[in-house]
N, C-alpha and C. Protein backbone atom coordinates (compact mmCIF):
# COMPACT_ATOMS: atom_id res chain seq x y z
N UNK A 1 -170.38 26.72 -39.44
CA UNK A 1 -170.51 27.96 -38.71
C UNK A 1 -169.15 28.41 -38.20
N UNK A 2 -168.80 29.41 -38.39
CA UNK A 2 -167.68 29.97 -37.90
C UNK A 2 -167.56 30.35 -36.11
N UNK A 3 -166.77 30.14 -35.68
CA UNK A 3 -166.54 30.93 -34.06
C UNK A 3 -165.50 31.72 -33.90
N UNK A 4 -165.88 32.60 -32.51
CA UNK A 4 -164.91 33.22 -32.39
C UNK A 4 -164.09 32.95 -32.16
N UNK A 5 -163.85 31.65 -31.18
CA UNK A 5 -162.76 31.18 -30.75
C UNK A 5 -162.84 29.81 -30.00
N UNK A 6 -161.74 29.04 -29.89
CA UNK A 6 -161.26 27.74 -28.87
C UNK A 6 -161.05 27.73 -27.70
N UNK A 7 -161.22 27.43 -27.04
CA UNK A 7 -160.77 27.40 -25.37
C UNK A 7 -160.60 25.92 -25.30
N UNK A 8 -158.78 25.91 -25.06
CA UNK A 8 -158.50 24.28 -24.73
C UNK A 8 -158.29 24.02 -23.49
N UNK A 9 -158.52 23.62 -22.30
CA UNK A 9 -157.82 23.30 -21.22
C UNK A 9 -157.50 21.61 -20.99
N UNK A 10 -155.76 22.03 -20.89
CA UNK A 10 -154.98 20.51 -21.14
C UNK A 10 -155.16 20.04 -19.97
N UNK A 11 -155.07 18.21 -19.73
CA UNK A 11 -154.74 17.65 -18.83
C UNK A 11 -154.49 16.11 -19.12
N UNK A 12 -154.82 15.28 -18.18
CA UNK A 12 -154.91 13.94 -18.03
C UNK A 12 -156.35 13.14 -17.55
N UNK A 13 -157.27 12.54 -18.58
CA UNK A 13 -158.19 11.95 -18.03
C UNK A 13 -157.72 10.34 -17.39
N UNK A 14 -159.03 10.35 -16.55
CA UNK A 14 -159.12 9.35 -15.28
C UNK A 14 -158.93 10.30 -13.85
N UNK A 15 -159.37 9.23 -13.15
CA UNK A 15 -159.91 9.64 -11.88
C UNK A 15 -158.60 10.15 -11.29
N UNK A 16 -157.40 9.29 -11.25
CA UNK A 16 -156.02 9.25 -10.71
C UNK A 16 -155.42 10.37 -10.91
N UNK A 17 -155.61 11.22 -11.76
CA UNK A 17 -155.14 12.47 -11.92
C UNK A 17 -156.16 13.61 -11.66
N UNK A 18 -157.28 13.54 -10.74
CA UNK A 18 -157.84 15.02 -10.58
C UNK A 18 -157.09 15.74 -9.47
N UNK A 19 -157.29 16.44 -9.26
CA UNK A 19 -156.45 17.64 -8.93
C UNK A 19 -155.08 17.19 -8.47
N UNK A 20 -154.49 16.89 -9.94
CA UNK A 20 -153.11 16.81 -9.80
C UNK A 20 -152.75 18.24 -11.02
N UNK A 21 -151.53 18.46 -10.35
CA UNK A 21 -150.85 20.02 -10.84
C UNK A 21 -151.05 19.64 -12.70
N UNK A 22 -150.73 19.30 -13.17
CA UNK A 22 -150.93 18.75 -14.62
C UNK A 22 -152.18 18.93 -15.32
N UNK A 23 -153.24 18.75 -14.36
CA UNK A 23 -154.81 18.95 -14.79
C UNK A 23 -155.29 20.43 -14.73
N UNK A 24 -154.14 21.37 -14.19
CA UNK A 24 -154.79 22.38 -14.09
C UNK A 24 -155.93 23.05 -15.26
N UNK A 25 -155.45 22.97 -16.37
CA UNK A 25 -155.99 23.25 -17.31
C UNK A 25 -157.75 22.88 -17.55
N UNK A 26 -157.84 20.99 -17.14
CA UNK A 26 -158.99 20.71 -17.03
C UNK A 26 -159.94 20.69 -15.78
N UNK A 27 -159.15 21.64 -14.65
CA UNK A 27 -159.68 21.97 -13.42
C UNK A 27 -160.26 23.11 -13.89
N UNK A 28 -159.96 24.07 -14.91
CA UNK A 28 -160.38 25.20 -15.06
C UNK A 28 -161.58 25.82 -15.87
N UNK A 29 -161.60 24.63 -17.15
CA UNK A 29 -162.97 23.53 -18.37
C UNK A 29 -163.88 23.39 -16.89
N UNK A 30 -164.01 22.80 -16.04
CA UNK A 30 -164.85 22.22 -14.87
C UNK A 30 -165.59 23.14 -14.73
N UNK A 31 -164.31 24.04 -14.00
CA UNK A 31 -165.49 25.33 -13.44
C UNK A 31 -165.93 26.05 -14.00
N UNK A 32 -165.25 27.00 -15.04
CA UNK A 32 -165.95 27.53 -16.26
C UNK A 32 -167.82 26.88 -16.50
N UNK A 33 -167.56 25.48 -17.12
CA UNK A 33 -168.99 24.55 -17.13
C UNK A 33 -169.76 25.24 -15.89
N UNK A 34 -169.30 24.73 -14.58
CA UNK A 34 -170.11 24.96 -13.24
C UNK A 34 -170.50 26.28 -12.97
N UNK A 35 -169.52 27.11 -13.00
CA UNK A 35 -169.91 28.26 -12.64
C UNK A 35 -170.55 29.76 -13.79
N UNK A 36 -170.13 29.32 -15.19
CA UNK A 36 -170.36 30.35 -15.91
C UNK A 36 -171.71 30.00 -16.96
N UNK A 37 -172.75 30.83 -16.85
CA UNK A 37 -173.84 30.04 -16.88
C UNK A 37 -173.74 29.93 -19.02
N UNK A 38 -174.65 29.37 -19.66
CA UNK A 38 -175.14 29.86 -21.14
C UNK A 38 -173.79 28.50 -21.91
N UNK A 39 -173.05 27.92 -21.24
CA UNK A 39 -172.21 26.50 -21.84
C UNK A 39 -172.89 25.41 -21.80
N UNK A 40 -173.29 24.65 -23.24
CA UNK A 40 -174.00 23.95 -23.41
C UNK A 40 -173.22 22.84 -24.08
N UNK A 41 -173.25 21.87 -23.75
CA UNK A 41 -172.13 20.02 -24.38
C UNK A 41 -172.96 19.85 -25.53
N UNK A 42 -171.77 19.78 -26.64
CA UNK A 42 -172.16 19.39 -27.51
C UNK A 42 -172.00 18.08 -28.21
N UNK A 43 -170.92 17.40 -27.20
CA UNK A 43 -170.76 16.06 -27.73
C UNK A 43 -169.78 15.72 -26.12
N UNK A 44 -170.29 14.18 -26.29
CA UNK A 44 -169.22 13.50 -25.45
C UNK A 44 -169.68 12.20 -25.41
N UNK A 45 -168.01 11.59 -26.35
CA UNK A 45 -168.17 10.10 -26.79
C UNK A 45 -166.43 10.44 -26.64
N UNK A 46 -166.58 9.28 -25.91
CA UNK A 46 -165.28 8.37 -25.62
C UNK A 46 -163.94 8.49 -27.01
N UNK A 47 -165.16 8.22 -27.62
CA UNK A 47 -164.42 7.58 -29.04
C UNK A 47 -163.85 8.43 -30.16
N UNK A 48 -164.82 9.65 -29.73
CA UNK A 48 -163.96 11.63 -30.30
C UNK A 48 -162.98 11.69 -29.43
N UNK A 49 -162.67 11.40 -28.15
CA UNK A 49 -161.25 11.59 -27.63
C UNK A 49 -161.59 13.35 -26.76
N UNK A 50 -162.61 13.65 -26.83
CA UNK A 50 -163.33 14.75 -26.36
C UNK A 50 -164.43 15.43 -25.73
N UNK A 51 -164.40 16.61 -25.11
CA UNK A 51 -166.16 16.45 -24.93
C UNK A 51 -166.16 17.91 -24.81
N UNK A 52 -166.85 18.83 -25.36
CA UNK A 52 -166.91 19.87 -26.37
C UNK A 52 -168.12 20.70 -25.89
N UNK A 53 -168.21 21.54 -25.58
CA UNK A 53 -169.02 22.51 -25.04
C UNK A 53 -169.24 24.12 -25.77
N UNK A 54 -170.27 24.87 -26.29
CA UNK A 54 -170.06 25.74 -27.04
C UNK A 54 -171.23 27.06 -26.34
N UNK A 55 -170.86 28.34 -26.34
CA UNK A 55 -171.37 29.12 -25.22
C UNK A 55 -171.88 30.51 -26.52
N UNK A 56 -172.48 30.92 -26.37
CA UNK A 56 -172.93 32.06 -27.45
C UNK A 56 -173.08 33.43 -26.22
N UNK A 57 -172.33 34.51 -26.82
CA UNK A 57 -172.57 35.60 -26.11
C UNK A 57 -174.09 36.33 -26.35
N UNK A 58 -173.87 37.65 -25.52
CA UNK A 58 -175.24 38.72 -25.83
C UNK A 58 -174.58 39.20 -27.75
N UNK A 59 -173.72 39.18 -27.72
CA UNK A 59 -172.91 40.08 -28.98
C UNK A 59 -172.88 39.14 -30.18
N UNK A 60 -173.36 37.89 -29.68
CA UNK A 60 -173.75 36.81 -30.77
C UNK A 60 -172.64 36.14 -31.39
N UNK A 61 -171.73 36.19 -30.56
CA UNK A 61 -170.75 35.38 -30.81
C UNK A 61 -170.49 34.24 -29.86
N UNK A 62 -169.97 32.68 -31.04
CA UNK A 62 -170.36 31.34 -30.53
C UNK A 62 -168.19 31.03 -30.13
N UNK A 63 -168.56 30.69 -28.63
CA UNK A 63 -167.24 30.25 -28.42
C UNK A 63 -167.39 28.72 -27.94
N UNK A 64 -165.98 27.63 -28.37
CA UNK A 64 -166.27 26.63 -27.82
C UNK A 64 -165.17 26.18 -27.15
N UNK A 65 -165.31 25.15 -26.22
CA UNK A 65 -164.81 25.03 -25.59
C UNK A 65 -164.10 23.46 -24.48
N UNK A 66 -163.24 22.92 -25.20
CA UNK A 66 -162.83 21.44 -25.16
C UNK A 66 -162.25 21.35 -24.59
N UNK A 67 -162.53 20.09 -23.84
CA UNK A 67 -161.50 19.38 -23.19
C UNK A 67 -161.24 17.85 -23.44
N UNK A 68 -159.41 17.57 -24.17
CA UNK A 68 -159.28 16.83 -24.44
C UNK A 68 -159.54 15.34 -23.65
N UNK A 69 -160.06 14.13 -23.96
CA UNK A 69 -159.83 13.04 -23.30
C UNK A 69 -158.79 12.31 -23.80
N UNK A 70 -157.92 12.65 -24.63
CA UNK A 70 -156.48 11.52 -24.76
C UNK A 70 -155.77 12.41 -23.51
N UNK A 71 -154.45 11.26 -23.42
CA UNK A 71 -153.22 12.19 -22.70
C UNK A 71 -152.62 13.21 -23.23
N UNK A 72 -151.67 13.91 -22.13
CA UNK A 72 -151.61 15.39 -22.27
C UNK A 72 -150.87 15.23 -23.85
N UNK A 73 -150.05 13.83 -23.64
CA UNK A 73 -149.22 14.00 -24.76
C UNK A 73 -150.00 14.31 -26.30
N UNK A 74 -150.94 13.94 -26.19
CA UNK A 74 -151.87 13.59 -27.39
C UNK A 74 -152.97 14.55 -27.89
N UNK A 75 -152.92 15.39 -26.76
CA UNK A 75 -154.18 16.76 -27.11
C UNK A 75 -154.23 17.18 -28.59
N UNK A 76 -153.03 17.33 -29.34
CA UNK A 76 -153.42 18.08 -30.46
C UNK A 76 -154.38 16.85 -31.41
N UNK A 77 -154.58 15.55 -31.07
CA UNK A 77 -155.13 14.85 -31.60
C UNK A 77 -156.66 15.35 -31.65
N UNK A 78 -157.01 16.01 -30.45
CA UNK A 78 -158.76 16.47 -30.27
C UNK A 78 -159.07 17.44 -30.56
N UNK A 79 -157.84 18.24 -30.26
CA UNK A 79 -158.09 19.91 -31.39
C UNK A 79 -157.99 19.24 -32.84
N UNK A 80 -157.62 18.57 -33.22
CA UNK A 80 -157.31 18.39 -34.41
C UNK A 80 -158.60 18.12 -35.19
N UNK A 81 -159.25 17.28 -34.49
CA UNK A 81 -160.89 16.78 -34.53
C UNK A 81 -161.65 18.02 -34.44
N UNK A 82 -161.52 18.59 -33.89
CA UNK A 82 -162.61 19.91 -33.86
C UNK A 82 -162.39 20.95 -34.84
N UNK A 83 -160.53 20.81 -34.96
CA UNK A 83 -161.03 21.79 -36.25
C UNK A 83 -161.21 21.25 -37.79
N UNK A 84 -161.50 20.41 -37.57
CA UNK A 84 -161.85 19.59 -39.14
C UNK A 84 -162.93 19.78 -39.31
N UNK A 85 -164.12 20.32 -38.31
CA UNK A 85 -165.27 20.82 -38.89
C UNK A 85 -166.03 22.16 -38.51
N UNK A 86 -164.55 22.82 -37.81
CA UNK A 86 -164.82 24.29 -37.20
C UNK A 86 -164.11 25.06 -37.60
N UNK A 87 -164.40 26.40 -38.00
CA UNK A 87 -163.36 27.03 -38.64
C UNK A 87 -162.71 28.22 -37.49
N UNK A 88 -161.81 27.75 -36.88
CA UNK A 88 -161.36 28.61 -36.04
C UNK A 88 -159.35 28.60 -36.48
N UNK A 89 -159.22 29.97 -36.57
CA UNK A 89 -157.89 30.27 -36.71
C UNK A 89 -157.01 29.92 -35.44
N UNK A 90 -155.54 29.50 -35.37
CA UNK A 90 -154.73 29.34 -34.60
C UNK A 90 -154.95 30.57 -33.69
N UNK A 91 -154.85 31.79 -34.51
CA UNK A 91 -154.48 33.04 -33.16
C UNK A 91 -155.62 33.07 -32.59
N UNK A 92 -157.29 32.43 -32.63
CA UNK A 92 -158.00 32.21 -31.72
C UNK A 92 -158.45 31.16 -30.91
N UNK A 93 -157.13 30.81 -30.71
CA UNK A 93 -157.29 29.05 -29.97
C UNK A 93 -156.34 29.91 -28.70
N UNK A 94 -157.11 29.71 -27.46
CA UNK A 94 -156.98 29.59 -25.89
C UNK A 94 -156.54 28.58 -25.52
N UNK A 95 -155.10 28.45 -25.01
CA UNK A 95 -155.25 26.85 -24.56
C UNK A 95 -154.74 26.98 -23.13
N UNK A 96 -155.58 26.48 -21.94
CA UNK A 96 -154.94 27.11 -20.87
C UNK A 96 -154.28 25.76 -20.00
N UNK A 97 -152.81 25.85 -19.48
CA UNK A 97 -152.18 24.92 -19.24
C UNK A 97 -151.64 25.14 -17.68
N UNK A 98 -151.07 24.31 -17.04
CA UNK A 98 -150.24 24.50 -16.20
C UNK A 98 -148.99 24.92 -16.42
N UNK A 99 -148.04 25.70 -15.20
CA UNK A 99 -146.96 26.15 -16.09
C UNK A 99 -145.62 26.18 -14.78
N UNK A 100 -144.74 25.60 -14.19
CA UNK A 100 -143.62 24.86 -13.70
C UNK A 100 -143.32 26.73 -13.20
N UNK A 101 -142.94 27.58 -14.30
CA UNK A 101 -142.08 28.48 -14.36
C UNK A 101 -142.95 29.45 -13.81
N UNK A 102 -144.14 29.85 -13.16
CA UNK A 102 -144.81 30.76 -12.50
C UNK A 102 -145.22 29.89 -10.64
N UNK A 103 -145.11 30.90 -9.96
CA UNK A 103 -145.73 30.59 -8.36
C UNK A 103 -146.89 30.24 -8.73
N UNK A 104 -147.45 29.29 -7.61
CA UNK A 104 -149.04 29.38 -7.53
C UNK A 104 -150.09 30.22 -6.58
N UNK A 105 -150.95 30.32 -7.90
CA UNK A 105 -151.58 31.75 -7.71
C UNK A 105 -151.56 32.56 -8.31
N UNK A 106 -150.57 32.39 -9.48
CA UNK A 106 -150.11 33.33 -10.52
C UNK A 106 -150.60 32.63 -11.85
N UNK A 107 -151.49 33.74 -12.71
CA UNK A 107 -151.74 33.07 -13.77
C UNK A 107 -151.72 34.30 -15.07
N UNK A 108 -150.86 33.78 -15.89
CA UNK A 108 -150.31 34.74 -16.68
C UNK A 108 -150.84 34.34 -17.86
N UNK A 109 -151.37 35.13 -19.11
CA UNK A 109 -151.63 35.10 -20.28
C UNK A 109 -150.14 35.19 -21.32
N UNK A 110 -150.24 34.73 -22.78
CA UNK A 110 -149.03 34.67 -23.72
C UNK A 110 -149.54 34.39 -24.73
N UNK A 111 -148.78 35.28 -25.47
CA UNK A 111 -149.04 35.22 -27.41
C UNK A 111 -148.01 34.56 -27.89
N UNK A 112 -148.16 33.41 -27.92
CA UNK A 112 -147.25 32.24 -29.13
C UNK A 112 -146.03 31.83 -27.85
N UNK A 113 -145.12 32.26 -28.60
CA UNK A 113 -143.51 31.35 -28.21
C UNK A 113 -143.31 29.91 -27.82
N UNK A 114 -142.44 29.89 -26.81
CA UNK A 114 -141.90 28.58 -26.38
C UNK A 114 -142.73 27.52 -26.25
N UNK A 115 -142.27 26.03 -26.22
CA UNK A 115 -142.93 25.19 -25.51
C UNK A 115 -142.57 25.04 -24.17
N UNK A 116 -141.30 24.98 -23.63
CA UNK A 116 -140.72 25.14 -22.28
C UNK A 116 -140.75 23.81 -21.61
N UNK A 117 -140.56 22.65 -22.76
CA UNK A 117 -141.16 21.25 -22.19
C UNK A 117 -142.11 20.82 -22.11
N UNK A 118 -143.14 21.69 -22.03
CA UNK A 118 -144.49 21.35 -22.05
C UNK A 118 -145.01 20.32 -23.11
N UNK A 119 -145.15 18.87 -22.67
CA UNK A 119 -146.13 17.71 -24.06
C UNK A 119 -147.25 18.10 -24.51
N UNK A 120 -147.73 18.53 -23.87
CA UNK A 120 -149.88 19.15 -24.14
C UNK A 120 -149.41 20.59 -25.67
N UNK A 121 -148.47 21.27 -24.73
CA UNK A 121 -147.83 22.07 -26.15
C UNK A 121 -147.70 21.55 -27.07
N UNK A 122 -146.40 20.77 -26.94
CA UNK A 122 -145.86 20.28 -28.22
C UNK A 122 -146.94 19.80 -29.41
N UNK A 123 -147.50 18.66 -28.37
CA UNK A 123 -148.92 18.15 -29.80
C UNK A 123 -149.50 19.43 -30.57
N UNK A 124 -149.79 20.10 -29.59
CA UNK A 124 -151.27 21.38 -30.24
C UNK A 124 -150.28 22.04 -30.90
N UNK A 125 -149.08 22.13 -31.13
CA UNK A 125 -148.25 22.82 -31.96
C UNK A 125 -148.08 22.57 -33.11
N UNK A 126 -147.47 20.95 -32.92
CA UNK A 126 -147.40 19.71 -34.08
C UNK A 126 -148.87 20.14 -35.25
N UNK A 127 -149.79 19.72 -34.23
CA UNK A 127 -151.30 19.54 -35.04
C UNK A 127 -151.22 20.85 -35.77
N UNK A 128 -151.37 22.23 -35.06
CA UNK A 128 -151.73 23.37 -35.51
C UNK A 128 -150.40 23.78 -36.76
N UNK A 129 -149.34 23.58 -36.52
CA UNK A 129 -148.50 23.78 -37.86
C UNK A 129 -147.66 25.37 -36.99
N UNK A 130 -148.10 25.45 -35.95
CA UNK A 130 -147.95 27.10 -35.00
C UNK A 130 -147.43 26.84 -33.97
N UNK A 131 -146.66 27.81 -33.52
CA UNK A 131 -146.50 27.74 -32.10
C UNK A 131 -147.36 29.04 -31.33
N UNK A 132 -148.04 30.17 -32.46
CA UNK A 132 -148.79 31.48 -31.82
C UNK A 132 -150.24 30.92 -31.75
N UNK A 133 -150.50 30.50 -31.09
CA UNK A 133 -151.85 30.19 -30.68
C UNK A 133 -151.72 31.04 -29.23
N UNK A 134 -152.65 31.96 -28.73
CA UNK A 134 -152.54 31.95 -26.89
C UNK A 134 -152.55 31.02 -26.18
N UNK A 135 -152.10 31.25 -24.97
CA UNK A 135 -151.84 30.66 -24.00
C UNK A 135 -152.39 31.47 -22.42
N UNK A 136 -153.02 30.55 -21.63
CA UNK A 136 -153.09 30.97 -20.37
C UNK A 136 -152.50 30.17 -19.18
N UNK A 137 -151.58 30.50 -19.14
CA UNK A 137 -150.44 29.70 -18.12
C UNK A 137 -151.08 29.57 -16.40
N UNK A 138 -151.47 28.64 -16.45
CA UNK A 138 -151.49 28.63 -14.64
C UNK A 138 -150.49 28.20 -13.52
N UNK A 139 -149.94 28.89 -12.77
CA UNK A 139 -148.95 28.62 -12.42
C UNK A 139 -148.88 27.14 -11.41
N UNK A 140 -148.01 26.64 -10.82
CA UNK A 140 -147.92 25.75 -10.10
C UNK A 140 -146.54 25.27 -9.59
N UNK A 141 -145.44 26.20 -9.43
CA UNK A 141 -143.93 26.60 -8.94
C UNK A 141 -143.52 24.93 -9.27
N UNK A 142 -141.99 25.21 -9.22
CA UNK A 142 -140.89 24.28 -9.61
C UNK A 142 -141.03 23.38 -8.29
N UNK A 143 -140.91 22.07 -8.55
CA UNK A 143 -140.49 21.43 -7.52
C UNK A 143 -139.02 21.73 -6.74
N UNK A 144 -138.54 21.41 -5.29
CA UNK A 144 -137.63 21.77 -4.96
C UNK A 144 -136.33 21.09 -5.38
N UNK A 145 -135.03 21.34 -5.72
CA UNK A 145 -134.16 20.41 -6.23
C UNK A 145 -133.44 19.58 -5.12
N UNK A 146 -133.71 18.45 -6.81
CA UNK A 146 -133.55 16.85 -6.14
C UNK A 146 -134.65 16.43 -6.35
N UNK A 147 -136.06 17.30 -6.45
CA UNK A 147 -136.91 16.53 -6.72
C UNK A 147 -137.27 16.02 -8.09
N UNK A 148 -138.02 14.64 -8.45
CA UNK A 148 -138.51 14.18 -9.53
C UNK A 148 -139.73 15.18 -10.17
N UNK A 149 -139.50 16.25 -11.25
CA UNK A 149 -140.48 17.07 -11.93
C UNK A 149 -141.75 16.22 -12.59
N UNK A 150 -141.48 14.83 -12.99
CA UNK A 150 -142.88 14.39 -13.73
C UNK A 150 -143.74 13.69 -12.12
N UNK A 151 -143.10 13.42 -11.17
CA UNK A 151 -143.60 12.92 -9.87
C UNK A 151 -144.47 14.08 -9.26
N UNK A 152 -143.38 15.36 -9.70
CA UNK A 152 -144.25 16.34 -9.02
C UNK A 152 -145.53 17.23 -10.01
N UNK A 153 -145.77 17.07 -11.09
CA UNK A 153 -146.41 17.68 -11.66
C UNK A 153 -147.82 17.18 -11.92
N UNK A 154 -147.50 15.63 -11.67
CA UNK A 154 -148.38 14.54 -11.57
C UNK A 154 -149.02 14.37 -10.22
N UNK A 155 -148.14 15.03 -9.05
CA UNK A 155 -149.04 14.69 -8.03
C UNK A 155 -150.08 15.88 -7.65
N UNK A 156 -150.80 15.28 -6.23
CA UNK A 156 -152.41 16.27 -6.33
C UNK A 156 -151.70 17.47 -5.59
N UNK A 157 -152.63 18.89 -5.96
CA UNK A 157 -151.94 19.71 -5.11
C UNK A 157 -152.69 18.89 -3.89
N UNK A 158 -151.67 20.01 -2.85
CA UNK A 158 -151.88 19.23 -1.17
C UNK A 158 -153.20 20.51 -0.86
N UNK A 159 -153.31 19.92 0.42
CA UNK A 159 -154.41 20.62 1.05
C UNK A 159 -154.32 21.98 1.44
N UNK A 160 -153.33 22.20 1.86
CA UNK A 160 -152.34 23.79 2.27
C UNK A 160 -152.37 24.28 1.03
N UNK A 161 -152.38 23.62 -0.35
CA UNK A 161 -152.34 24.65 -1.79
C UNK A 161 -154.13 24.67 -1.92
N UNK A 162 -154.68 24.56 -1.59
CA UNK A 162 -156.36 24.94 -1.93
C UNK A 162 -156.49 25.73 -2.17
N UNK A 163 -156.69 26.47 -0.66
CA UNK A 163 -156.89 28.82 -1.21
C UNK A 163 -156.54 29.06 -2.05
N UNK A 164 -155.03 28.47 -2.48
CA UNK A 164 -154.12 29.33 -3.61
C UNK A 164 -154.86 28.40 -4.99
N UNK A 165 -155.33 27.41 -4.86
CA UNK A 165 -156.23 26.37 -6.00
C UNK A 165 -157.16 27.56 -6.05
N UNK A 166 -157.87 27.65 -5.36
CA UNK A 166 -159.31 27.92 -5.45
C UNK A 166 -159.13 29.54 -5.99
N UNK A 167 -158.22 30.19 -5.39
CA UNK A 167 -157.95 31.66 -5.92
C UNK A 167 -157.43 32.00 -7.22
N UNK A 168 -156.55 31.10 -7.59
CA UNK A 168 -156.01 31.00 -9.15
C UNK A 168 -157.00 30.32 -10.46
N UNK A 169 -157.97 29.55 -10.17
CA UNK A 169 -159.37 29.07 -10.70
C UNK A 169 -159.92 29.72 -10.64
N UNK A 170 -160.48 31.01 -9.98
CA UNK A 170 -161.15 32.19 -10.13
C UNK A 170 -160.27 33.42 -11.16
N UNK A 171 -159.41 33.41 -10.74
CA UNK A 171 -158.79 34.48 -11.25
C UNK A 171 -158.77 34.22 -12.99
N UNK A 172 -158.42 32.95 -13.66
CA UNK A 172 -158.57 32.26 -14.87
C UNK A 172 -160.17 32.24 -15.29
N UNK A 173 -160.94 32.22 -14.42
CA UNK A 173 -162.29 32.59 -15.19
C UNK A 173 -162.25 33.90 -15.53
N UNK A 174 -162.07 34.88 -14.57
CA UNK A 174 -162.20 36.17 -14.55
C UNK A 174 -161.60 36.52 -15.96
N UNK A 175 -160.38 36.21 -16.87
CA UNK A 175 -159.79 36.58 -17.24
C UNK A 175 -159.68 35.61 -18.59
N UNK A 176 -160.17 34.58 -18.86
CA UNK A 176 -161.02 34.03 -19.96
C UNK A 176 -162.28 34.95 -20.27
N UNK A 177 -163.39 35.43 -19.29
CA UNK A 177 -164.56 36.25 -19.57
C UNK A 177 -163.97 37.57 -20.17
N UNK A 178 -162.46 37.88 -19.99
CA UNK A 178 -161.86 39.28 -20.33
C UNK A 178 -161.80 39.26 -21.72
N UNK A 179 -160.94 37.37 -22.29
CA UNK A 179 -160.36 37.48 -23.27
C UNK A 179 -161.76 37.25 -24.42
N UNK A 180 -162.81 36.28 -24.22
CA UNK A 180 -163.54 36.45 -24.81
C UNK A 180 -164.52 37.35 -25.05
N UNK A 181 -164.64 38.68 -24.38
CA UNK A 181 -165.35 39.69 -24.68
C UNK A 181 -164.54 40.74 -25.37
N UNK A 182 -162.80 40.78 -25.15
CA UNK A 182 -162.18 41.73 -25.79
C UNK A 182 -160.84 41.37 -26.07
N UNK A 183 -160.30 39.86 -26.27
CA UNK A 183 -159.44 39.27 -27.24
C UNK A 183 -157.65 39.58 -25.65
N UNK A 184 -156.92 38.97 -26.52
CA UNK A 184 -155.85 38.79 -25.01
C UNK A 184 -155.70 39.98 -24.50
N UNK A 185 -155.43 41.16 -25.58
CA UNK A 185 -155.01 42.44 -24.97
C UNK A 185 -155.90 42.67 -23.58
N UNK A 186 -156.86 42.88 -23.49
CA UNK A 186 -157.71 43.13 -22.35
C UNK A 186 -157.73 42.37 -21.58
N UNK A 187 -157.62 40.80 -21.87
CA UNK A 187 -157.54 39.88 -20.34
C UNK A 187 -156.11 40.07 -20.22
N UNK A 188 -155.05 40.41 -20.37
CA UNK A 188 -153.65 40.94 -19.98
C UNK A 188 -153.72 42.18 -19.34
N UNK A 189 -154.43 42.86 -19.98
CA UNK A 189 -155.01 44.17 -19.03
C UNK A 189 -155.53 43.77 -17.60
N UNK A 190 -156.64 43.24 -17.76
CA UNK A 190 -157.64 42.92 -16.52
C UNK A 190 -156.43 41.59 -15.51
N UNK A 191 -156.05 40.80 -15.60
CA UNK A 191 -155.66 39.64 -15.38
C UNK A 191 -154.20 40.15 -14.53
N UNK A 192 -152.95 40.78 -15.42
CA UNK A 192 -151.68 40.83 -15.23
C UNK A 192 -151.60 41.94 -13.42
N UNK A 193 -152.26 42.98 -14.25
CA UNK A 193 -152.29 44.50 -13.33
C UNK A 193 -153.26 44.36 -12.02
């Protein structure tokens, strides 16, 4: 069966990393599940490295929607798995990540380019043969200098970043529901402005 599209959100499984800045991606898979109703699991075994969820609109179109269980480094290993028996094109793979180079609270959409350091990139790049797949960047600002960047990207946001958690996790649903009813142009519309 064909879909319209992928929705990846990167992170780090185990307990030790939930709401650490790094997981944003699979903070965002969570709520999506929790809050957006008609997402139904279609698999989850340890041993796929995944656990895979697929949502059908009114317009009859089937979107799915993964979240890797290897490390960030390793994600393109589980896209890789899914598309070996899904036929979804690169330019409709969503992959929504954390992103160093935006404030938090800020969550910006992107067609292809850089990796910017990003490991969760690099793999899904490697795997896909692309670097234009979308992207939904969630922000989570630079650590201050002097500080250790993998210490800080790895640790949990603090309690004082919540609102701005909880407001930027809304705003990324809002604007996933944009892209899958009318493709990036419109969640860049709805999302940016």
């Amino acid at each position: 069966m064909a879909h319209a599209g992928l929705i990846v959100g990167l992170g780090n499984p185990g307990g030790q990393y939930e709401r650490t800045r790094h997981n944003f991606g699979f903070m965002v898979v969570d709520r999506l599940v929790d809050r957006e109703p008609g997402w139904v699991r279609l698999s989850s075994n340890s041993e796929r490295d995944f656990v895979l969820w697929e949502r059908r609109t009114s317009s009859g179109d089937s979107w799915l929607l993964l979240k890797p269980l290897t490390f960030m480094n390793r994600s393109g290993r589980a896209v890789n798995k899914v598309l070996r028996y899904r036929e979804i094109d690169p330019e409709h793979i969503l992959v929504v990540h954390d992103e160093l180079d935006l404030p938090l609270g800020r969550v910006r959409f992107k067609k292809g380019g850089g990796l910017a350091g990003h490991n969760g990139l690099r793999s899904l790049a490697t795997v896909l043969g692309t670097r234009e797949f979308h992207r939904l960047r969630m922000g989570i600002n630079r650590p201050d200098p002097g500080h250790d960047v993998v210490a800080y990207v790895l640790g949990k946001f603090t309690p004082a970043e919540s609102p701005a958690v909880d407001q930027t996790l809304d705003q990324a649903l809002k604007g996933i529901n944009a892209y899958c009813k009318g493709g990036i142009d419109r969640a860049m519309l709805e999302v940016h402005s």
